[in-house]
C-alpha atoms as a PDB file:
ATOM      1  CA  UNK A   1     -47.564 -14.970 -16.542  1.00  0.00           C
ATOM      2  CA  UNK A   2     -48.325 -11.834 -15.004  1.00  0.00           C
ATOM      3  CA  UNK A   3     -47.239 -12.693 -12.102  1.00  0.00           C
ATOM      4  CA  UNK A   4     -43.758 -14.395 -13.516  1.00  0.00           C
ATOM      5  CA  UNK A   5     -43.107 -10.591 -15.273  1.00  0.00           C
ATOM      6  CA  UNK A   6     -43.509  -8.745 -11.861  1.00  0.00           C
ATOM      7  CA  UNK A   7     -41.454 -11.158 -10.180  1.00  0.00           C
ATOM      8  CA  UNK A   8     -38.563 -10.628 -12.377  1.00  0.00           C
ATOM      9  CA  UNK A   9     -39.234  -6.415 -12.197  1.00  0.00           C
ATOM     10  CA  UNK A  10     -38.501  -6.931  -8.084  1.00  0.00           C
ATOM     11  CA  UNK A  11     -35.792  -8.835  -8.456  1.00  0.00           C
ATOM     12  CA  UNK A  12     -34.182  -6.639 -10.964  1.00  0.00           C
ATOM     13  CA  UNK A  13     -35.095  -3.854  -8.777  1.00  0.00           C
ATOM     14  CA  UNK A  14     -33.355  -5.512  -6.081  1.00  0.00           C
ATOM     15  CA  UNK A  15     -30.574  -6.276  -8.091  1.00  0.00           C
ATOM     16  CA  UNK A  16     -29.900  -2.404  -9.021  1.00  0.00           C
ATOM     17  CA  UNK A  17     -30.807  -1.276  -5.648  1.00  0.00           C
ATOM     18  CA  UNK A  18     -27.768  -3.558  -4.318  1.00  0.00           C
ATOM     19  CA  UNK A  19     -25.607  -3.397  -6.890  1.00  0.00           C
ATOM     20  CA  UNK A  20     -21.723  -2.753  -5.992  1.00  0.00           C
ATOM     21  CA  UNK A  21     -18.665  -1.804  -8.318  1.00  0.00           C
ATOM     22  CA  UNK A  22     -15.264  -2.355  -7.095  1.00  0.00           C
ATOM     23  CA  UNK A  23     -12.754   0.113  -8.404  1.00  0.00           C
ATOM     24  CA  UNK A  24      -9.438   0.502  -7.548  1.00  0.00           C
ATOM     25  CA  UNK A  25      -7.984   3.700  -6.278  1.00  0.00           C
ATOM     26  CA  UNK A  26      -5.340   4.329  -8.995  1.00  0.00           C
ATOM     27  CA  UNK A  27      -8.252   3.094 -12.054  1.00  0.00           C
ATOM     28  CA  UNK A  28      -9.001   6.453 -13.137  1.00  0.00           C
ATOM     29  CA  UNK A  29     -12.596   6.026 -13.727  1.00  0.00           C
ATOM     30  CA  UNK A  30     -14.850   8.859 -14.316  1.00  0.00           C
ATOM     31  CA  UNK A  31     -17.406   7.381 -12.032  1.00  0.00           C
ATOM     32  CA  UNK A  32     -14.736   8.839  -8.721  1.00  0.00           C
ATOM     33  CA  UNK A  33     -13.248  11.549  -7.451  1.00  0.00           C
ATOM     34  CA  UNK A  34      -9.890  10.794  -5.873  1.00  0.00           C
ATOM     35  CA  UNK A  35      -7.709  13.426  -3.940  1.00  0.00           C
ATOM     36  CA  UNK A  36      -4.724  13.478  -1.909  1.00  0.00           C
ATOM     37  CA  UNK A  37      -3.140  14.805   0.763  1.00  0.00           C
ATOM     38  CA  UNK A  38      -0.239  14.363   2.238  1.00  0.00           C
ATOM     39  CA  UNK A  39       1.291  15.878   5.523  1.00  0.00           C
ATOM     40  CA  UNK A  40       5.543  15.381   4.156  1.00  0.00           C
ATOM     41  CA  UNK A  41       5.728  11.645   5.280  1.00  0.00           C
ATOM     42  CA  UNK A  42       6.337   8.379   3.942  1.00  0.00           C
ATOM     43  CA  UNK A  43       4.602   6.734   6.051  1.00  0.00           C
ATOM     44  CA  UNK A  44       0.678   7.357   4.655  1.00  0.00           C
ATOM     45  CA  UNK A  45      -1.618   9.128   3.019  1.00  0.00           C
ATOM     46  CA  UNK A  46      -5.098  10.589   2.967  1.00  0.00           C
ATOM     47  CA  UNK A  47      -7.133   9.834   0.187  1.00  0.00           C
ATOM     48  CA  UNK A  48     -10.782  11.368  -0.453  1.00  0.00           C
ATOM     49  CA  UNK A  49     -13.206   9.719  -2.598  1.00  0.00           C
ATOM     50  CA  UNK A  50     -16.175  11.041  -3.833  1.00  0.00           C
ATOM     51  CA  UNK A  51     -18.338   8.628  -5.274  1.00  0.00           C
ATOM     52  CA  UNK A  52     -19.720  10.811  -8.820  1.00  0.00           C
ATOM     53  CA  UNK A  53     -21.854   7.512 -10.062  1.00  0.00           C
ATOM     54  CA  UNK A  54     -25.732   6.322  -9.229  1.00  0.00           C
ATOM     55  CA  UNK A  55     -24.122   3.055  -7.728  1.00  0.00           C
ATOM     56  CA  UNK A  56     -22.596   1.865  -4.261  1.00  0.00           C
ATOM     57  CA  UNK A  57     -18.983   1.422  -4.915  1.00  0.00           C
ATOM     58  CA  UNK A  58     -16.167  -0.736  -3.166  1.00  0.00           C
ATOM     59  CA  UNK A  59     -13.024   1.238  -3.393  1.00  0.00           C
ATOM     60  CA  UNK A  60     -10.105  -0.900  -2.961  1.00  0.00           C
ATOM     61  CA  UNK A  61      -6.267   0.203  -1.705  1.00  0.00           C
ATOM     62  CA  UNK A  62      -4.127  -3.309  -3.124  1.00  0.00           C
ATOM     63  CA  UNK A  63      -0.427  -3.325  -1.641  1.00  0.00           C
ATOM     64  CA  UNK A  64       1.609  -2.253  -4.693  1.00  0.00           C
ATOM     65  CA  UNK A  65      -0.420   0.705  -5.652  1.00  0.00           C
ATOM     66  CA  UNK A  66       1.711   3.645  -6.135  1.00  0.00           C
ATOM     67  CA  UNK A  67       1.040   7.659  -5.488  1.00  0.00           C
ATOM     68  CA  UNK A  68       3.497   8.921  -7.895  1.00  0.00           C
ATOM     69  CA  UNK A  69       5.397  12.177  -6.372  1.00  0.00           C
ATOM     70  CA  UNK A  70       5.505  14.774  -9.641  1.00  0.00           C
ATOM     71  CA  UNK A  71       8.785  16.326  -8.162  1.00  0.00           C
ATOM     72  CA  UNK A  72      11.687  14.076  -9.258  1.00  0.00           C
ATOM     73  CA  UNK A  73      13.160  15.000  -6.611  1.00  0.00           C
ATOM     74  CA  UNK A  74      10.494  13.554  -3.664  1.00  0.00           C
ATOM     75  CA  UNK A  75       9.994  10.313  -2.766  1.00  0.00           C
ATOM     76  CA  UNK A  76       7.005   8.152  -4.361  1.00  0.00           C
ATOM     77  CA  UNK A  77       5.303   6.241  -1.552  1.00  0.00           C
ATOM     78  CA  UNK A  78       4.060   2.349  -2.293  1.00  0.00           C
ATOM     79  CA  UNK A  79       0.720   0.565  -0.235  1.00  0.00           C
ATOM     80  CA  UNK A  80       2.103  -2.015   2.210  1.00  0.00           C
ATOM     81  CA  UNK A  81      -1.416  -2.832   3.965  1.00  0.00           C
ATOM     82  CA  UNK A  82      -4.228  -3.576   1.611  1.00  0.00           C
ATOM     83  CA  UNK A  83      -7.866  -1.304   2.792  1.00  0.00           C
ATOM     84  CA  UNK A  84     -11.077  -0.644   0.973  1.00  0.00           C
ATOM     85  CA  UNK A  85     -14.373   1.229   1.778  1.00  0.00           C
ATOM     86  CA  UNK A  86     -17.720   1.338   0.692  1.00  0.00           C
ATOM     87  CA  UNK A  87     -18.840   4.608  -0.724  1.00  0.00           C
ATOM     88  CA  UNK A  88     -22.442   5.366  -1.605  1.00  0.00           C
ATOM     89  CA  UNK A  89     -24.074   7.531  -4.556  1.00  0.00           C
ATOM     90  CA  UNK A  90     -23.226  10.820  -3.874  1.00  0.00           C
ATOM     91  CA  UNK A  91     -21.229  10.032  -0.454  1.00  0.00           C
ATOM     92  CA  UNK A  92     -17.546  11.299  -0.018  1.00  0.00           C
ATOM     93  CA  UNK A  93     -15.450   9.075   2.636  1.00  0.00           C
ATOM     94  CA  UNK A  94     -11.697   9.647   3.770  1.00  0.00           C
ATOM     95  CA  UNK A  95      -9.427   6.782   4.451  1.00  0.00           C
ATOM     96  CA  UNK A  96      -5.590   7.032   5.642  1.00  0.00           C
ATOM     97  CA  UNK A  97      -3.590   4.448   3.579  1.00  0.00           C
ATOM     98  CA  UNK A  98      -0.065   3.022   4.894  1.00  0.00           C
ATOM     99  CA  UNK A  99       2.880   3.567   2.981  1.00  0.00           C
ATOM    100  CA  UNK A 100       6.737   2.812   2.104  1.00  0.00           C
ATOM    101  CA  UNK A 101       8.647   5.760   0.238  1.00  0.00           C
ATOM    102  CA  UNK A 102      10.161   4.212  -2.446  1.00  0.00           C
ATOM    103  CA  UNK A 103      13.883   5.298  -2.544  1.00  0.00           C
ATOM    104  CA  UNK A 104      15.622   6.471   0.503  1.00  0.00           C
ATOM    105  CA  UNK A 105      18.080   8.432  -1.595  1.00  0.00           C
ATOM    106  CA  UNK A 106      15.347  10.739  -1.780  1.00  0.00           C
ATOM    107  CA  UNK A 107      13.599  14.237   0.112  1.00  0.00           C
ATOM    108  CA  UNK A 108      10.446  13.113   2.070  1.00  0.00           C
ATOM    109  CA  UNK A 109       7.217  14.050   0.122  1.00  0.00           C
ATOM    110  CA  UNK A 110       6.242  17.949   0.346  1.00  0.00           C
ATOM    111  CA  UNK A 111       2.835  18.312   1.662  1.00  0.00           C
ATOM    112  CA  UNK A 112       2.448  20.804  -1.568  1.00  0.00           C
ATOM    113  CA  UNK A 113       3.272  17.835  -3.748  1.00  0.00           C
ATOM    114  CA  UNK A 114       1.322  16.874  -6.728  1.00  0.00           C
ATOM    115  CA  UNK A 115       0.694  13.103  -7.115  1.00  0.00           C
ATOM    116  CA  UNK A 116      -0.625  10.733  -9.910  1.00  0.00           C
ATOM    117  CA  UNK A 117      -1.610   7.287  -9.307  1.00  0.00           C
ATOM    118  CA  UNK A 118      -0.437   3.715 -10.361  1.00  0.00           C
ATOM    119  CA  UNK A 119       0.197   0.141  -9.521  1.00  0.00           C
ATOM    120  CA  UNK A 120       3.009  -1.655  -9.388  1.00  0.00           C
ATOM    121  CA  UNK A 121       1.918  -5.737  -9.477  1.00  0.00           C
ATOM    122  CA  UNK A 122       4.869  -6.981  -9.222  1.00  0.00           C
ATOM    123  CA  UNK A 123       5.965  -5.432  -6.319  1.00  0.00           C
ATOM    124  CA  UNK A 124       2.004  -5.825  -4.520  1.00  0.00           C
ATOM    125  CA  UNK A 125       2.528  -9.318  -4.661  1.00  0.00           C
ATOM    126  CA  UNK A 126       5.867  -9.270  -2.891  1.00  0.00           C
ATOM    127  CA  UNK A 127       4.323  -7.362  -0.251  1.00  0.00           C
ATOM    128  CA  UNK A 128       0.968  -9.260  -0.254  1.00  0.00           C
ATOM    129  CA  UNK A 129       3.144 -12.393   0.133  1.00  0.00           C
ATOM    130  CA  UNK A 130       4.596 -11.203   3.072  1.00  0.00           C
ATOM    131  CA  UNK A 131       1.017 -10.845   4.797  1.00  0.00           C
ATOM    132  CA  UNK A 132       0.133 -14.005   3.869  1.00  0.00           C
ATOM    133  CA  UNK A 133       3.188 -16.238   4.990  1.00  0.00           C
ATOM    134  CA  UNK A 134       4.222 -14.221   7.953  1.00  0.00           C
ATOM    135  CA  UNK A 135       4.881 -17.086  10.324  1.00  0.00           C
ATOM    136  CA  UNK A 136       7.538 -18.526   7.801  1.00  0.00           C
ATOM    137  CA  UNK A 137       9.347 -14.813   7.682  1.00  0.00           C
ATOM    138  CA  UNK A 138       9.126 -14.522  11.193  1.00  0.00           C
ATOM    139  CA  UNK A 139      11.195 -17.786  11.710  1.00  0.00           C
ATOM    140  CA  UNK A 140      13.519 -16.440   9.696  1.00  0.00           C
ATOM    141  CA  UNK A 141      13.815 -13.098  10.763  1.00  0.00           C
ATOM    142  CA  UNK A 142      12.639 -13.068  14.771  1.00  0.00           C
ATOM    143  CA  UNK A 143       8.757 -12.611  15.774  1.00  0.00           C
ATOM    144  CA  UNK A 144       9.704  -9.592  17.687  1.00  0.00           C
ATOM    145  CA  UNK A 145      10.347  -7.422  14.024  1.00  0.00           C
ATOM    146  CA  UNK A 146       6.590  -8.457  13.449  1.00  0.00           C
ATOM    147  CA  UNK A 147       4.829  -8.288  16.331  1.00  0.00           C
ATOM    148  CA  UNK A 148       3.415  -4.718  16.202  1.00  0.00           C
ATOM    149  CA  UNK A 149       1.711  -2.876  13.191  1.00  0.00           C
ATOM    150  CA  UNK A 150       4.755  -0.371  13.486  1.00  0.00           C
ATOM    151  CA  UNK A 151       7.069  -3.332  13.475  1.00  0.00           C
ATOM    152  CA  UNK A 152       5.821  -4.778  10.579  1.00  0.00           C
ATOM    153  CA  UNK A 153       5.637  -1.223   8.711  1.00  0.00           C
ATOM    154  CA  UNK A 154       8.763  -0.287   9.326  1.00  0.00           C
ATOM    155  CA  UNK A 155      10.263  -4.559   8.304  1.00  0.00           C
ATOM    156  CA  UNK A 156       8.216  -3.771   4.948  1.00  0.00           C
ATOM    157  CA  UNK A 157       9.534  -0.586   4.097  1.00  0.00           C
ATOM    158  CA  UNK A 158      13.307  -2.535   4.582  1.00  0.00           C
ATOM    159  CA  UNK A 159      12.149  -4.724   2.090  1.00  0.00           C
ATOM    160  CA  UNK A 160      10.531  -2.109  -0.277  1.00  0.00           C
ATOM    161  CA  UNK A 161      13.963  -0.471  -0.331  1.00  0.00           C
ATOM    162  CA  UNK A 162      15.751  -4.090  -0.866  1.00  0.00           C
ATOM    163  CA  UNK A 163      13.055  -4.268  -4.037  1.00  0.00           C
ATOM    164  CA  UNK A 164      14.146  -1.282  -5.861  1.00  0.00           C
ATOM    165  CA  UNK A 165      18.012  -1.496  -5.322  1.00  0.00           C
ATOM    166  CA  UNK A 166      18.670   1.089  -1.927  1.00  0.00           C
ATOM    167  CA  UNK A 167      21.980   1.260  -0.785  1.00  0.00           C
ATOM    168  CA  UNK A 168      23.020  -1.396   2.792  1.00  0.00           C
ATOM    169  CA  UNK A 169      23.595   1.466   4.342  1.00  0.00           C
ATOM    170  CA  UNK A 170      20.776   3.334   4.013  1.00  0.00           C
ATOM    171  CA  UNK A 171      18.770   0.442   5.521  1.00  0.00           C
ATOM    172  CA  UNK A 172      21.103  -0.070   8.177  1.00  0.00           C
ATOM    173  CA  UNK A 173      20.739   3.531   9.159  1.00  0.00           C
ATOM    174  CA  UNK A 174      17.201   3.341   8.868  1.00  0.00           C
ATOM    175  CA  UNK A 175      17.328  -0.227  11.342  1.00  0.00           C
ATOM    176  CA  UNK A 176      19.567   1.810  13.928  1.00  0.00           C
ATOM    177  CA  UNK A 177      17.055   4.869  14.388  1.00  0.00           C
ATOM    178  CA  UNK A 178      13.474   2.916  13.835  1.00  0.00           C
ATOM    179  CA  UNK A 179      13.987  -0.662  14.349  1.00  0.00           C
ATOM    180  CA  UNK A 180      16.842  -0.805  17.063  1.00  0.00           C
ATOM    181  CA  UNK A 181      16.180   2.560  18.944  1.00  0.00           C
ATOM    182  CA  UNK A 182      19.547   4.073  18.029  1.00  0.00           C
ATOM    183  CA  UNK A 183      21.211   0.550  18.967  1.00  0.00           C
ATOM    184  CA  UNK A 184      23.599   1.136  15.924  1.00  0.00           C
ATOM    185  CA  UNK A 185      25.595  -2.801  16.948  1.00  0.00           C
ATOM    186  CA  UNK A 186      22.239  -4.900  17.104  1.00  0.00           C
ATOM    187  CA  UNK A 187      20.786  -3.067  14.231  1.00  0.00           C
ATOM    188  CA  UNK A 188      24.101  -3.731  12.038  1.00  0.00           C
ATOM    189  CA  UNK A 189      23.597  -7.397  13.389  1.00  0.00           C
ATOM    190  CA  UNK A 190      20.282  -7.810  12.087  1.00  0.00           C
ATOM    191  CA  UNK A 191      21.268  -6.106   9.004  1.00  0.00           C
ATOM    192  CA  UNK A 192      24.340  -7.822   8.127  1.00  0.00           C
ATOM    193  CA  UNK A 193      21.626 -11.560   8.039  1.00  0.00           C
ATOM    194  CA  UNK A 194      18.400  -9.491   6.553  1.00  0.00           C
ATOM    195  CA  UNK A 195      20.240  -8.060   3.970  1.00  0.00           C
ATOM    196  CA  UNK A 196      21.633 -10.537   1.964  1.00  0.00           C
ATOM    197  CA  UNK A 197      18.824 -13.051   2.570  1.00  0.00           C
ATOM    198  CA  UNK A 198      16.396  -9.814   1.304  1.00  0.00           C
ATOM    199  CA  UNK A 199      18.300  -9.474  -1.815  1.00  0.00           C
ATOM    200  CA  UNK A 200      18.495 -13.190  -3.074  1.00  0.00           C
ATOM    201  CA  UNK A 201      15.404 -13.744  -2.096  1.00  0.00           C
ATOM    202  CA  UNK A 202      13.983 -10.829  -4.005  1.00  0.00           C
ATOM    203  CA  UNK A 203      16.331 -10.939  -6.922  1.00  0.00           C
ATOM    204  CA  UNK A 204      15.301 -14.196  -7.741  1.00  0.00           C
ATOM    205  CA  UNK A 205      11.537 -13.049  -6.597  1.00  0.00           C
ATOM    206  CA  UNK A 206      11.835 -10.898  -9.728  1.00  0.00           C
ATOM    207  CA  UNK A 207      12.888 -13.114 -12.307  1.00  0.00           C
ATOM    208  CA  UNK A 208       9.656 -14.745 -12.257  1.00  0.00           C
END
């Protein structure tokens, strides 16, 4: 019996040694400390954790988390490319997470701006989809807008735009400078298919 008791002190012992929480960035929990920093893009963001609690914890970046700009006036920037790290007790890591600014209408974030955190789950499943059928959106939309990990940022960020209502234009001009190289006639080319195949798809997307 003795013997039974000190077997199950080891493997409880074990059990707390190796025990893991996964948080999310945006959860609030007193058990981090998240800050931000952000150099006046859209395009990512540092994040600092510190991890405050006597556990290892999995920090996790979903698509469709949100860094909320507090000027009105600034874009808010969305996760397109799901991350996570592992911090220990007591560690602090840095990670760079990829982002989409959320309205194009918009000034590009400050890198004085204040930020709060959420998640948007409608919107990281969108994006999440895309990761996960990618083949199927490349035969619609060409391979070579998906090759590269810029080319895929930069379709995403498109569709981001599509998702909360921008203006054709604004994409197209956005296609002509990043996507096309300042090729203004293949980027309104591309645009004139993407664009209304982005917005039923999506619009209906959302109904669900």
């Amino acid at each position: 019996m003795k013997s039974y008791f000190t077997s199950l002190i080891i493997i409880f012992s074990a059990f707390t040694l190796y025990s893991q929480e996964t948080i999310p960035f945006f959860s609030n929990s007193d058990k981090i400390l998240v800050s931000l920093n952000n150099s006046g893009s859209y395009t990512s963001m540092t994040v600092e954790i510190e991890n405050k609690s006597s556990v290892e914890i999995k920090i996790i970046f979903p698509e469709g988390g949100v860094f909320i700009n507090s000027s009105s006036s600034h874009q808010n920037l969305a996760v397109l490319f799901y991350d996570d790290c592992i911090v220990s007790s007591g560690e602090t890591k840095s990670m760079t997470i990829y982002t989409a600014c959320m309205d194009p209408a918009k000034q590009a974030p400050s890198s004085t701006s204040d930020w709060t955190l959420n998640y948007d789950r409608k919107l990281g499943d969108l994006i999440r989809g895309y990761h996960e059928n990618r083949p199927l959106v490349e035969m619609m939309t060409g391979s070579e807008h998906h090759d590269t990990f810029i080319e895929r940022h930069n379709f995403l960020q498109m569709c981001v735009w599509v998702y909360f209502n921008a203006d054709k234009q604004q994409i197209l001009n956005f296609a002509t400078k990043y996507v096309f190289d300042g090729n203004s006639q293949q980027a309104k080319e591309f645009v004139d298919v993407f664009y209304p195949m982005a917005v039923i798809f999506i619009n209906l997307y959302k109904t669900f």
